[in-house]
N, C-alpha and C. Protein backbone atom coordinates (compact mmCIF):
# COMPACT_ATOMS: atom_id res chain seq x y z
N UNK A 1 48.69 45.82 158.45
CA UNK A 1 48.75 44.46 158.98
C UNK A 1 49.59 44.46 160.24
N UNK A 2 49.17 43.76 161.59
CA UNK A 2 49.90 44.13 162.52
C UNK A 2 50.76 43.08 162.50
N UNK A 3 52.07 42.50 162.89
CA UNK A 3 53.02 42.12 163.08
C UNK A 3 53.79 41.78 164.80
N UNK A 4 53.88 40.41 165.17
CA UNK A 4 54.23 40.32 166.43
C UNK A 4 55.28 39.03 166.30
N UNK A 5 56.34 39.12 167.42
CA UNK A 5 57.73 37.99 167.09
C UNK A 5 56.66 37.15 167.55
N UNK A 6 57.40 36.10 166.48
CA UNK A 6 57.46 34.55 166.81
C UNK A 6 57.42 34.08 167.68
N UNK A 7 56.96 32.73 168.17
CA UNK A 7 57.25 32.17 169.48
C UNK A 7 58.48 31.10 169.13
N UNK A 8 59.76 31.44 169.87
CA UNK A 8 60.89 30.12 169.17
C UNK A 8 61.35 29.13 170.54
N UNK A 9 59.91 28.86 171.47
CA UNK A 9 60.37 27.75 172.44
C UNK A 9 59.44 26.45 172.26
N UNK A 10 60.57 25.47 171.92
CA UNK A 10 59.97 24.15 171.34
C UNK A 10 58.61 23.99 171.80
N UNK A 11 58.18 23.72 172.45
CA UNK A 11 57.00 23.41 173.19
C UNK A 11 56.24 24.65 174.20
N UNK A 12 55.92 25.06 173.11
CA UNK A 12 54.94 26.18 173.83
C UNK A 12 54.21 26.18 174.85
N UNK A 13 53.83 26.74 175.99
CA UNK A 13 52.96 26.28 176.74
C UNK A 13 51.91 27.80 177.20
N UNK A 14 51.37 27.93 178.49
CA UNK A 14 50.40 29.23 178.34
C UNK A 14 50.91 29.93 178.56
N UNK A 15 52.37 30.07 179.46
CA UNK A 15 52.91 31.04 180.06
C UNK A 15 53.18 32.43 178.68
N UNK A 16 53.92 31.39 177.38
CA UNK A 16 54.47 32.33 176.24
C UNK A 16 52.83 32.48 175.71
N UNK A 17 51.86 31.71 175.81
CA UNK A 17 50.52 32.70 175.19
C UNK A 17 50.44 33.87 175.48
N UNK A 18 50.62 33.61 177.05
CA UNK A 18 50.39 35.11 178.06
C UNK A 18 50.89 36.14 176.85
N UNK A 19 51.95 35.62 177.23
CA UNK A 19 53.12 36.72 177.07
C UNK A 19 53.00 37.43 175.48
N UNK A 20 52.52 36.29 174.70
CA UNK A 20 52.14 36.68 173.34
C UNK A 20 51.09 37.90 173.00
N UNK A 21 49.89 37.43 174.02
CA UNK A 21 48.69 38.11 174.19
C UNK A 21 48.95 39.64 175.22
N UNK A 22 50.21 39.55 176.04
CA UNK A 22 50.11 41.09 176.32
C UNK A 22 50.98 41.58 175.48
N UNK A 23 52.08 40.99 174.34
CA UNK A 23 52.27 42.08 173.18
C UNK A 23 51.65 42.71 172.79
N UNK A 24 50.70 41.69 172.18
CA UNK A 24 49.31 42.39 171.56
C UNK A 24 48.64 43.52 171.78
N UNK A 25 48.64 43.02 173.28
CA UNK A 25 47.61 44.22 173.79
C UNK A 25 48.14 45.65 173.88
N UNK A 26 49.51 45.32 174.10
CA UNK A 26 50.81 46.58 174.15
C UNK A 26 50.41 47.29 172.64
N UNK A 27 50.64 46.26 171.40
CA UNK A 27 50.67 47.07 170.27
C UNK A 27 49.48 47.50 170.24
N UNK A 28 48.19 47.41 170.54
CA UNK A 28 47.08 47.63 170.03
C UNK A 28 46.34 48.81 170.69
N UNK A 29 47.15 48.81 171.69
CA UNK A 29 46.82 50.18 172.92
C UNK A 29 46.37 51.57 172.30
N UNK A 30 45.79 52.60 172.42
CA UNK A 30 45.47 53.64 172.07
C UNK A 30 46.56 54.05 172.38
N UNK A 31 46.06 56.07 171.84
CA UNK A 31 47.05 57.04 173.04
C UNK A 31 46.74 56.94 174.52
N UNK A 32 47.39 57.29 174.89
CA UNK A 32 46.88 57.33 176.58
C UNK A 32 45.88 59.20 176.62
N UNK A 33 45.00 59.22 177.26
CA UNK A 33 44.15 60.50 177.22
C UNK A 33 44.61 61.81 177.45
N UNK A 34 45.88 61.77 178.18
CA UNK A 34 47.00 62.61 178.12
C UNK A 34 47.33 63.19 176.60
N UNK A 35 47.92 62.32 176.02
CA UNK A 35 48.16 62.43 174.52
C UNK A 35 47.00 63.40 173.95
N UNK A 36 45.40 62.47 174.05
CA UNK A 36 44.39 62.82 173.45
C UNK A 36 44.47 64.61 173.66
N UNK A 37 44.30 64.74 174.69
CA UNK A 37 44.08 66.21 175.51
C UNK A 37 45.11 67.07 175.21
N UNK A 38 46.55 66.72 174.76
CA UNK A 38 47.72 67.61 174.56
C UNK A 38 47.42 67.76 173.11
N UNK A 39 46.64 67.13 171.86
CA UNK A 39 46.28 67.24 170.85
C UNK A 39 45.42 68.34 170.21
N UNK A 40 44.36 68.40 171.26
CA UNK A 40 43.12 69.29 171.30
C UNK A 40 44.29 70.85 172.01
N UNK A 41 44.74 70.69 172.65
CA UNK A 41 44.95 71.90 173.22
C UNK A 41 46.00 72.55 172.39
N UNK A 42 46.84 72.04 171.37
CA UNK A 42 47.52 72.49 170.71
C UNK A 42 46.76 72.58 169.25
N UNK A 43 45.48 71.85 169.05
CA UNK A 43 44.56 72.54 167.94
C UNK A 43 43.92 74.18 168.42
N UNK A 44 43.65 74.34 169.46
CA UNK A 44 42.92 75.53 169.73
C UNK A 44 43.97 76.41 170.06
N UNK A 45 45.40 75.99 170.73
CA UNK A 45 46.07 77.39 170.51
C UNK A 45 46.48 77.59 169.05
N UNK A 46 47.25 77.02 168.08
CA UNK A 46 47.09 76.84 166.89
C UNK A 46 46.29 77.91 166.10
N UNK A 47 44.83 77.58 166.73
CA UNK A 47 43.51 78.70 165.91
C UNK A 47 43.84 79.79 166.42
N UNK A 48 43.44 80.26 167.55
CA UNK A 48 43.82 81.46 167.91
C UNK A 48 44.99 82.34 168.10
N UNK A 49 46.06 81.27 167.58
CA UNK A 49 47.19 82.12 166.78
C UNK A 49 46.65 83.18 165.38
N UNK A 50 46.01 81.91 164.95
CA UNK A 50 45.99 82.27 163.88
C UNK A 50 44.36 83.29 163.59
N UNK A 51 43.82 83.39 164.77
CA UNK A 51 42.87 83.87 164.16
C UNK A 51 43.98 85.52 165.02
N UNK A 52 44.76 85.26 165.95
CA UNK A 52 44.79 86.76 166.62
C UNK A 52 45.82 87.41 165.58
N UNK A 53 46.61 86.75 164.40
CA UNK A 53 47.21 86.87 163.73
C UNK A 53 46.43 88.06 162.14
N UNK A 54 45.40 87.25 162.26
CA UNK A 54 44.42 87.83 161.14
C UNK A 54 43.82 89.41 161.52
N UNK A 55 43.80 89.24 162.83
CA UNK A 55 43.13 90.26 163.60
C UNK A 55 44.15 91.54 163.16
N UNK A 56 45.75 91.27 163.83
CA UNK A 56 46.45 92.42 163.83
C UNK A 56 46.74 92.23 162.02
N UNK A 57 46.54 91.65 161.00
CA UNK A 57 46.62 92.37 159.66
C UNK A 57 45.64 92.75 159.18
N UNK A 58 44.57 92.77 159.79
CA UNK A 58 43.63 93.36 159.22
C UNK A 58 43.30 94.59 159.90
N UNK A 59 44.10 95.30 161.16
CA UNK A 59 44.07 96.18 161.93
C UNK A 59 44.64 97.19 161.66
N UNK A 60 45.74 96.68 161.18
CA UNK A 60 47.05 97.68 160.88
C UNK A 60 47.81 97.18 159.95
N UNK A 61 47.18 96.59 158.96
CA UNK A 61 48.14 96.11 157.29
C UNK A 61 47.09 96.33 156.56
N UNK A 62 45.88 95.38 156.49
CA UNK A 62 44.89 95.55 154.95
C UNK A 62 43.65 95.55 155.66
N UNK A 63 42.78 95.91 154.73
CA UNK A 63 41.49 96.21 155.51
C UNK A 63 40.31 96.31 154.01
N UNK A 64 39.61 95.26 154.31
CA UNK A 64 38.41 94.85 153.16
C UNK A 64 37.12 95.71 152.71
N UNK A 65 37.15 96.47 152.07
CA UNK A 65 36.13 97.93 151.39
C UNK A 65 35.18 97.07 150.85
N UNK A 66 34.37 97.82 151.14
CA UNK A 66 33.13 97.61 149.45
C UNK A 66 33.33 99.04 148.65
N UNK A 67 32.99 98.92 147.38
CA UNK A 67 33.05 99.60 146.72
C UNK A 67 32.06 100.20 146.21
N UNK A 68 31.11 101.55 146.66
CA UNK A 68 29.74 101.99 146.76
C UNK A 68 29.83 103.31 144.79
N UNK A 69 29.40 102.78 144.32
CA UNK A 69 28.84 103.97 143.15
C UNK A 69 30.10 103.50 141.86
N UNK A 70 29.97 104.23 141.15
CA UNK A 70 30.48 104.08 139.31
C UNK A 70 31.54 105.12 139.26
N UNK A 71 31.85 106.31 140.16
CA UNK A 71 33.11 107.19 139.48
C UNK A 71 34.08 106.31 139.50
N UNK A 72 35.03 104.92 139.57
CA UNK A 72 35.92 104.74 139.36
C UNK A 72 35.91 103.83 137.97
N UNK A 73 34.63 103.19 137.91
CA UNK A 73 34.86 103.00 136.35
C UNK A 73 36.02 103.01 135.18
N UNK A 74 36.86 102.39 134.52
CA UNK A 74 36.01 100.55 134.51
C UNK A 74 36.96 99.65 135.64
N UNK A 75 38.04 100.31 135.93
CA UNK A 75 38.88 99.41 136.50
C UNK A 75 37.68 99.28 138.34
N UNK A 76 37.20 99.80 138.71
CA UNK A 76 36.32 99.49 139.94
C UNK A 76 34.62 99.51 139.72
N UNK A 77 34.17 98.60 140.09
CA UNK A 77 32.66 98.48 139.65
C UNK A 77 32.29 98.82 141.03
N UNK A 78 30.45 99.37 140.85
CA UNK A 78 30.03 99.22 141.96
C UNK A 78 29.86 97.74 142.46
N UNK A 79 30.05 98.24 144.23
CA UNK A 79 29.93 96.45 145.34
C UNK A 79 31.12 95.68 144.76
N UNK A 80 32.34 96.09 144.13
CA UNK A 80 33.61 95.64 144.05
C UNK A 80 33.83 95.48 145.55
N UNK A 81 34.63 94.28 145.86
CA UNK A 81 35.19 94.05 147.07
C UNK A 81 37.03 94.02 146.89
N UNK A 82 37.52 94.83 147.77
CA UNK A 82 38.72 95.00 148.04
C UNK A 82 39.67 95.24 148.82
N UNK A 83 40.90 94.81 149.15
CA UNK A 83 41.85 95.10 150.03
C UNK A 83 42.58 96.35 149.51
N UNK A 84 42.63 97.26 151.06
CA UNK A 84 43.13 98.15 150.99
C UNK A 84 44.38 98.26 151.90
N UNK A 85 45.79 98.64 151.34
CA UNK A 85 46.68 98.65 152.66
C UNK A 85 46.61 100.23 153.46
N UNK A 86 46.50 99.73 154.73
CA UNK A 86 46.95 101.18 156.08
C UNK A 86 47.88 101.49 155.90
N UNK A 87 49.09 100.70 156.03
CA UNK A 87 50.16 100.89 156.29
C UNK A 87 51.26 101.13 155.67
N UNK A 88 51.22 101.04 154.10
CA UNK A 88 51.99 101.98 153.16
C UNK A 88 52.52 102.81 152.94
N UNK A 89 51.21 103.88 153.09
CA UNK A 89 52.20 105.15 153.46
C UNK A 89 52.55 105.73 154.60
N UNK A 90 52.65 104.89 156.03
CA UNK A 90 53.89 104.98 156.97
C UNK A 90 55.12 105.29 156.86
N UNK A 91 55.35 104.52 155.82
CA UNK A 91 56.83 104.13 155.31
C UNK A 91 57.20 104.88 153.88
N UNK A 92 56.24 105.17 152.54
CA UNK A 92 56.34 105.26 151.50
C UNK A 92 55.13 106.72 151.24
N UNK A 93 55.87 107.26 150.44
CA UNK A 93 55.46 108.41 149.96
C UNK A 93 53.91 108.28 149.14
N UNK A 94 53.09 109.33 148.83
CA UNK A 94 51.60 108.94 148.19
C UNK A 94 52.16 109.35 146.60
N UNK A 95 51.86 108.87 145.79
CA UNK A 95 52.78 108.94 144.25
C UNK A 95 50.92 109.63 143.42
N UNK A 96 51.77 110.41 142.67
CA UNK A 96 50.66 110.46 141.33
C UNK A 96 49.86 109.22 140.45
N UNK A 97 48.93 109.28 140.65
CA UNK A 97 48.49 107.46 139.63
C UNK A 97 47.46 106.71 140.72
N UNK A 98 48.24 106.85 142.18
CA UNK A 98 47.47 106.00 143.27
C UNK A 98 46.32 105.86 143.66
N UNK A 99 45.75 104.74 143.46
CA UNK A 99 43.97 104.78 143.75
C UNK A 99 43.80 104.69 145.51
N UNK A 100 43.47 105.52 146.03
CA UNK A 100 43.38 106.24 147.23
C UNK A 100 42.43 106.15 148.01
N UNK A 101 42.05 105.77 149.40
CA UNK A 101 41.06 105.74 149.98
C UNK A 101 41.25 107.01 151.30
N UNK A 102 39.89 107.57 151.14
CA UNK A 102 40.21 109.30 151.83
C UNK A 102 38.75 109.05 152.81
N UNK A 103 38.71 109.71 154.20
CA UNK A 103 37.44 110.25 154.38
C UNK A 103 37.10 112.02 153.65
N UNK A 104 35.79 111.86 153.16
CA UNK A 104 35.64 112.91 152.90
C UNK A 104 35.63 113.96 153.30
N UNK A 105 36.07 115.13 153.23
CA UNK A 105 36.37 116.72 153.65
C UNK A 105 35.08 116.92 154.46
N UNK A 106 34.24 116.68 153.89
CA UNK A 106 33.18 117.41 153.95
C UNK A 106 32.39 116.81 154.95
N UNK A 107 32.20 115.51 155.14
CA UNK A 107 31.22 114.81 156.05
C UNK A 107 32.80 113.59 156.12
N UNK A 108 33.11 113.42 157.23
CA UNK A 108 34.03 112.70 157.59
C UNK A 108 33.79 111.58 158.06
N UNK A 109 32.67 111.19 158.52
CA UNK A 109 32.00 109.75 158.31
C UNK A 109 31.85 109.00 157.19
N UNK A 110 31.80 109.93 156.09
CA UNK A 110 31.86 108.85 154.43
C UNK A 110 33.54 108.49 154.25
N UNK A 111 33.32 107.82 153.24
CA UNK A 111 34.79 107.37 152.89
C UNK A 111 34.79 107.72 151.21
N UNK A 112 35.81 107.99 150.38
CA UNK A 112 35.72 108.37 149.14
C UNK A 112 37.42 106.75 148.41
N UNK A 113 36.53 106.80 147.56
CA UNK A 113 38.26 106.10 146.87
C UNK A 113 38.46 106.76 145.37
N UNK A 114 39.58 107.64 145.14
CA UNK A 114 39.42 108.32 144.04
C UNK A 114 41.11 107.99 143.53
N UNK A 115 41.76 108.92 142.34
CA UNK A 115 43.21 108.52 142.04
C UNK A 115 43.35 110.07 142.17
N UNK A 116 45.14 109.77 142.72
CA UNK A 116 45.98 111.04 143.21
C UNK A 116 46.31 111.33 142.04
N UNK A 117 45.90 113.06 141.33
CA UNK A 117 46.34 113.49 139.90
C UNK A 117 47.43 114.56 140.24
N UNK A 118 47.53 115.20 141.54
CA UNK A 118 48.16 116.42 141.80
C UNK A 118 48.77 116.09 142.95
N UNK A 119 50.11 116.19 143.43
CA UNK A 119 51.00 116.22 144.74
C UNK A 119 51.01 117.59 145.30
N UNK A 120 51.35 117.98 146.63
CA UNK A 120 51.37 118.98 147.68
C UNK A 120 52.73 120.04 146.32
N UNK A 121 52.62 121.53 146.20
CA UNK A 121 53.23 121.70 145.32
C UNK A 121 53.32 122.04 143.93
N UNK A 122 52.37 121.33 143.57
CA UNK A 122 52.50 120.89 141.56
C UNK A 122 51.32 121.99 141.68
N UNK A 123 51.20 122.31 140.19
CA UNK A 123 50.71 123.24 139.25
C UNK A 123 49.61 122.50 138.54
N UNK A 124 48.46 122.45 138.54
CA UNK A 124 47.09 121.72 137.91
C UNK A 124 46.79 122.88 137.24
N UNK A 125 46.00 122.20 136.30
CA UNK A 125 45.11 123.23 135.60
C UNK A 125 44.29 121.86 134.60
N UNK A 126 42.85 122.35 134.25
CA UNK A 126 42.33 121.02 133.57
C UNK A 126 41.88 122.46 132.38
N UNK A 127 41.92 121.68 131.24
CA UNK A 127 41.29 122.44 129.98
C UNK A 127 40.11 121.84 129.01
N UNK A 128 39.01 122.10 129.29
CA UNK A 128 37.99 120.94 128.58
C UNK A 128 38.26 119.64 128.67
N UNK A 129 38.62 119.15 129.71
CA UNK A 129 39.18 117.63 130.40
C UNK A 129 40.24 117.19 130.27
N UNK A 130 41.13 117.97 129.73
CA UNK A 130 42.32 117.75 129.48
C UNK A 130 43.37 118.28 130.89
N UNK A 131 43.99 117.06 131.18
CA UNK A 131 44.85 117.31 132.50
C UNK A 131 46.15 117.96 132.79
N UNK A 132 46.28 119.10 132.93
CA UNK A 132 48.07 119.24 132.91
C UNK A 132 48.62 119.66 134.46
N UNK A 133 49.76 119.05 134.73
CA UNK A 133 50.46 118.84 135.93
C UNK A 133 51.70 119.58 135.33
N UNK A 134 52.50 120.81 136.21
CA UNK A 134 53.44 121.26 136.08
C UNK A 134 53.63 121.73 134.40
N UNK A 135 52.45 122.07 133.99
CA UNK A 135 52.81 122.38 132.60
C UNK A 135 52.53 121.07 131.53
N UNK A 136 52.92 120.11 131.85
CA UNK A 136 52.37 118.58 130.91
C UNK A 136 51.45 118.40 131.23
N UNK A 137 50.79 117.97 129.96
CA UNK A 137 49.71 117.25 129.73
C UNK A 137 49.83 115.88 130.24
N UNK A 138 49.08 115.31 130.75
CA UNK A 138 48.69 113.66 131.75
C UNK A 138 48.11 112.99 130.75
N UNK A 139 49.04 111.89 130.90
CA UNK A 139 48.40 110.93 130.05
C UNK A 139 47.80 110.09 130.99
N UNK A 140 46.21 109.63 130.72
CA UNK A 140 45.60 108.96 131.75
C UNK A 140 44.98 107.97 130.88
N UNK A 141 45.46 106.41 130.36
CA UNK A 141 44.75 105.35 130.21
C UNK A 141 43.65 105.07 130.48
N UNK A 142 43.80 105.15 132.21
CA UNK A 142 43.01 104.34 132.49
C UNK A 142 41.63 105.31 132.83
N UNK A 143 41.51 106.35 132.08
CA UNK A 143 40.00 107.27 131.84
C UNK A 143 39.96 106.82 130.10
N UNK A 144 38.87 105.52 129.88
CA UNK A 144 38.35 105.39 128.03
C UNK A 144 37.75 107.14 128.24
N UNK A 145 37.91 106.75 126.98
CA UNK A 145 37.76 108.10 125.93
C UNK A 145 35.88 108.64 126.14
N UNK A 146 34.83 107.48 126.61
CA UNK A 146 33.65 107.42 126.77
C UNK A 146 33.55 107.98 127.96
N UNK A 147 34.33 108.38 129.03
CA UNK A 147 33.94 108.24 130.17
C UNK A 147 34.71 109.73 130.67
N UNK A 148 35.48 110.60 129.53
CA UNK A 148 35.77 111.69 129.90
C UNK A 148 34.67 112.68 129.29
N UNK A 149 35.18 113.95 130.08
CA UNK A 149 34.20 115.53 130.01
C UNK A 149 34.94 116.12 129.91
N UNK A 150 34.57 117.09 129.39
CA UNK A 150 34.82 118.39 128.98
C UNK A 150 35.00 119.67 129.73
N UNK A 151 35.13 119.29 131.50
CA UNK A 151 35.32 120.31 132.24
C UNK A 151 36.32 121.07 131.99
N UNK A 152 36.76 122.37 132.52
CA UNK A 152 37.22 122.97 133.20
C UNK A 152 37.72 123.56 134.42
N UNK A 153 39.17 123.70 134.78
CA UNK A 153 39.13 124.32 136.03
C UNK A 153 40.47 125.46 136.05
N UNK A 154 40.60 126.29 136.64
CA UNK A 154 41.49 127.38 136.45
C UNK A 154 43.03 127.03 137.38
N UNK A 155 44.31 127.31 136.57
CA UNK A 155 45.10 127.52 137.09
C UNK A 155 44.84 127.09 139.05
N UNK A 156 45.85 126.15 139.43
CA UNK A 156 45.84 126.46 140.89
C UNK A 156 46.92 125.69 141.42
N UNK A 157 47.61 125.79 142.51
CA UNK A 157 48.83 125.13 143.12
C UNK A 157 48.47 124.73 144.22
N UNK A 158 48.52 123.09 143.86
CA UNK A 158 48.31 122.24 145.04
C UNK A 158 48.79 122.54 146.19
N UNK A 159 48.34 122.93 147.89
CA UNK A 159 48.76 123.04 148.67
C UNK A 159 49.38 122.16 149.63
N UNK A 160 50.34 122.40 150.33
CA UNK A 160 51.00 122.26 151.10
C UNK A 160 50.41 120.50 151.97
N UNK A 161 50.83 119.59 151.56
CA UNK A 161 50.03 118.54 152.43
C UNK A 161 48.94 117.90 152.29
N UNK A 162 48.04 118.31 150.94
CA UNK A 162 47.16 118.24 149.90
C UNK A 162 47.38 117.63 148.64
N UNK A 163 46.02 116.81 148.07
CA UNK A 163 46.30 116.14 147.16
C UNK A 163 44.81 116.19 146.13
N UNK A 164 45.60 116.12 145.09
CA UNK A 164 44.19 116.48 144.10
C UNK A 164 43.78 115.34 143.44
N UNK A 165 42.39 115.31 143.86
CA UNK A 165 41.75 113.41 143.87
C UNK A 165 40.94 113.89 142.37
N UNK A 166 40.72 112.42 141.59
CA UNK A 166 39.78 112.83 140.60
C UNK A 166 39.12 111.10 140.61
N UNK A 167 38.00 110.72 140.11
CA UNK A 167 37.41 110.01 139.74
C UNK A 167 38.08 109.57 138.15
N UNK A 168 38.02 108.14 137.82
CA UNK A 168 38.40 107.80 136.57
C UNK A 168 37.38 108.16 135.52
N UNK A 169 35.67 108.26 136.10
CA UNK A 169 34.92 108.16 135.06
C UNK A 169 34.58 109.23 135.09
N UNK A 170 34.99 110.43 134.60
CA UNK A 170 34.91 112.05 134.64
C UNK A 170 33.69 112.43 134.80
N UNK A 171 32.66 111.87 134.25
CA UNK A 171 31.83 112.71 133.46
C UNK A 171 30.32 112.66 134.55
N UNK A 172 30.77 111.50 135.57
CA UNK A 172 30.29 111.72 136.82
C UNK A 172 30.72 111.52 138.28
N UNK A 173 31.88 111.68 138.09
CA UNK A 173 32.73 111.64 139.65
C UNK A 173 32.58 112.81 140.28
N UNK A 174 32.31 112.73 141.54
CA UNK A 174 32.25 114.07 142.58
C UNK A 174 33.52 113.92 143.10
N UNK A 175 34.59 115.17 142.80
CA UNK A 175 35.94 114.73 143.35
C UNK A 175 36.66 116.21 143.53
N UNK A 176 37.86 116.43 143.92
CA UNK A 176 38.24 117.48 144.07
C UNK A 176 38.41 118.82 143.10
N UNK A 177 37.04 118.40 141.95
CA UNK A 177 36.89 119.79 140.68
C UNK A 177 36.13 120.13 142.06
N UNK A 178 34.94 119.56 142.81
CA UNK A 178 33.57 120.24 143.44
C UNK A 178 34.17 120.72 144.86
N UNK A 179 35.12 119.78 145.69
CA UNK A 179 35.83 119.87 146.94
C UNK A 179 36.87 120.13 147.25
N UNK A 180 37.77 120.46 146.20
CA UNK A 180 39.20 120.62 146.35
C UNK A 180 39.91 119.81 146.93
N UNK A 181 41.34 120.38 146.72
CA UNK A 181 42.56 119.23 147.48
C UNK A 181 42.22 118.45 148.65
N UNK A 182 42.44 117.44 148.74
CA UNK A 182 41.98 116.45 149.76
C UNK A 182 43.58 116.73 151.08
N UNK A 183 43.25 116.98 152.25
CA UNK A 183 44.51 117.31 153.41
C UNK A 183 44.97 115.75 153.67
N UNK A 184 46.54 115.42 153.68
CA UNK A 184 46.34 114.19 153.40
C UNK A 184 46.44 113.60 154.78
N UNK A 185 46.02 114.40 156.49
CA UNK A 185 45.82 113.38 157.57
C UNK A 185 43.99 112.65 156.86
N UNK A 186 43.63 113.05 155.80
CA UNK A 186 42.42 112.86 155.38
C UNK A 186 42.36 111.04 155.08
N UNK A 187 43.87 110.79 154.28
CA UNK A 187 43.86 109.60 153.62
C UNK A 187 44.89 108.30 154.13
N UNK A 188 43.96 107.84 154.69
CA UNK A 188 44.29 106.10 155.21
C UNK A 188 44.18 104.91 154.57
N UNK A 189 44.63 104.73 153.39
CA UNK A 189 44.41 103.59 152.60
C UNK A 189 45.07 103.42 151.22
N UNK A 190 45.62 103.00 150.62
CA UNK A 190 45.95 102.38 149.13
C UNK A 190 45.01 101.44 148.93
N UNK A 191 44.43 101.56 147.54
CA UNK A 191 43.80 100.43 147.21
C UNK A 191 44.76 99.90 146.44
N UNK A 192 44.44 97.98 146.65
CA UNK A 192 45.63 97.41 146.23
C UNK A 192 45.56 95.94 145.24
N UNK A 193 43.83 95.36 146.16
CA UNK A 193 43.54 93.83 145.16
C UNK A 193 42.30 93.88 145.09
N UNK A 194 41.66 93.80 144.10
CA UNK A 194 40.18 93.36 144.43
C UNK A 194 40.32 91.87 144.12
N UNK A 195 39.26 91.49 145.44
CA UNK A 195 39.23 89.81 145.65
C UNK A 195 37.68 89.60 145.05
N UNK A 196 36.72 90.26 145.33
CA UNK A 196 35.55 89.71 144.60
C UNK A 196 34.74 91.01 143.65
N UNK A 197 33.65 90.65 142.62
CA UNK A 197 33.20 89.54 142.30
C UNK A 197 34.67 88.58 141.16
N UNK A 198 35.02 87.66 141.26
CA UNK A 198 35.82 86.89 140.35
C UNK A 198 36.37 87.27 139.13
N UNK A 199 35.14 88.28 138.64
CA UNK A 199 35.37 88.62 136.90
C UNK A 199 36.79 89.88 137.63
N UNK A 200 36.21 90.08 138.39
CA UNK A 200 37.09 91.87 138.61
C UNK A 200 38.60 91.39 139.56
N UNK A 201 38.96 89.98 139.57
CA UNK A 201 39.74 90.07 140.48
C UNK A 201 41.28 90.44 140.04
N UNK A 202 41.90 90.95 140.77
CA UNK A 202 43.41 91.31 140.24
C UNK A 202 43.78 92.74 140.85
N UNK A 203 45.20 93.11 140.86
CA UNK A 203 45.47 94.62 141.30
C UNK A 203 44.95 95.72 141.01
N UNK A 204 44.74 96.75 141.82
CA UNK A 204 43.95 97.84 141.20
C UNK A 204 45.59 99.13 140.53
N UNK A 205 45.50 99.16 139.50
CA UNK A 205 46.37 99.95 138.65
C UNK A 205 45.88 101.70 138.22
């Protein structure tokens, strides 16, 4: 409701209409186009903050995969969509457990995402699918009991800067039993969230 003073001179005449009627017009005034135009121009820098903002984290912080085939099973489905961080291990060491994104050895145009079972160093050996690191046996959850094999592989010591990748779903992952230690200028990525499809969303563990 708009609101304008009173008129408090006994006998009104046109002069205080005037004067009434350019309040009015005062309150009722737009912005001036100045205004309009300083509005718009601080919406579009605004965006392109924010879009040049998106740009450098998705350049050099996280970076959105699809997820092509079944060796990571069950925790990754195929056409899983996910964020992967670059920039992790800048700063932070590659740990045993880590679901890993590598180009492959072999054809370096593919990309592989497998989990780190062996560090530069350690002592592997697999026995009818059974994993041992430095002499212990690996306890690996997150391979169900359906989805391991019965391979073998002989005694060997992870080299120098190398990392021994395996697939979760054994029994058809192509991983470092067929290619060996992965060199780790090989691996640019942690996998870290899957955002789609909905059923699968949450950290990758």
């Amino acid at each position: 409701m708009e609101t304008v003073p009173q008129d408090s001179s006994p006998n009104p005449g046109q002069p205080a209409a005037a004067g009434a009627d350019a309040q009015r017009a005062t309150l009722n005034a737009g912005p001036p186009p100045a205004a309009k135009t300083g509005g718009i121009g601080l919406w579009i820098r605004d965006l392109l903050v924010s879009a040049a903002a998106s740009v450098l984290i998705i350049t050099f912080l996280y970076q959105p995969v699809r997820v092509e085939g079944t060796s990571m099973l069950p925790r990754l489905e195929d056409s899983d969509r996910l964020f992967i961080n670059k920039f992790v291990y800048h700063i932070a060491a590659i740990e045993r457990g880590d679901v890993v994104v590598f180009r492959y050895p072999r054809d370096q145009e593919k990309s592989y995402i497998k989990r780190v079972i062996a560090l530069p160093g350690d002592t592997l050996r697999i026995d009818h699918g059974r994993v041992f690191v430095n002499g212990s046996l690996v306890r690996e959850p997150y391979v169900p009991s359906e989805y391991r094999d019965t391979q073998s592989v002989p005694e060997m010591v992870i080299p120098a800067e190398s990392y021994y990748m395996m697939g979760d779903h054994r029994s058809i992952s192509q991983d470092s039993r067929y290619f060996g230690p992965v060199d780790r200028s090989l691996i640019y990525g942690k996998a870290v969230f899957v955002y789609w499809p909905a059923r699968d969303v949450g950290v990758v563990h």
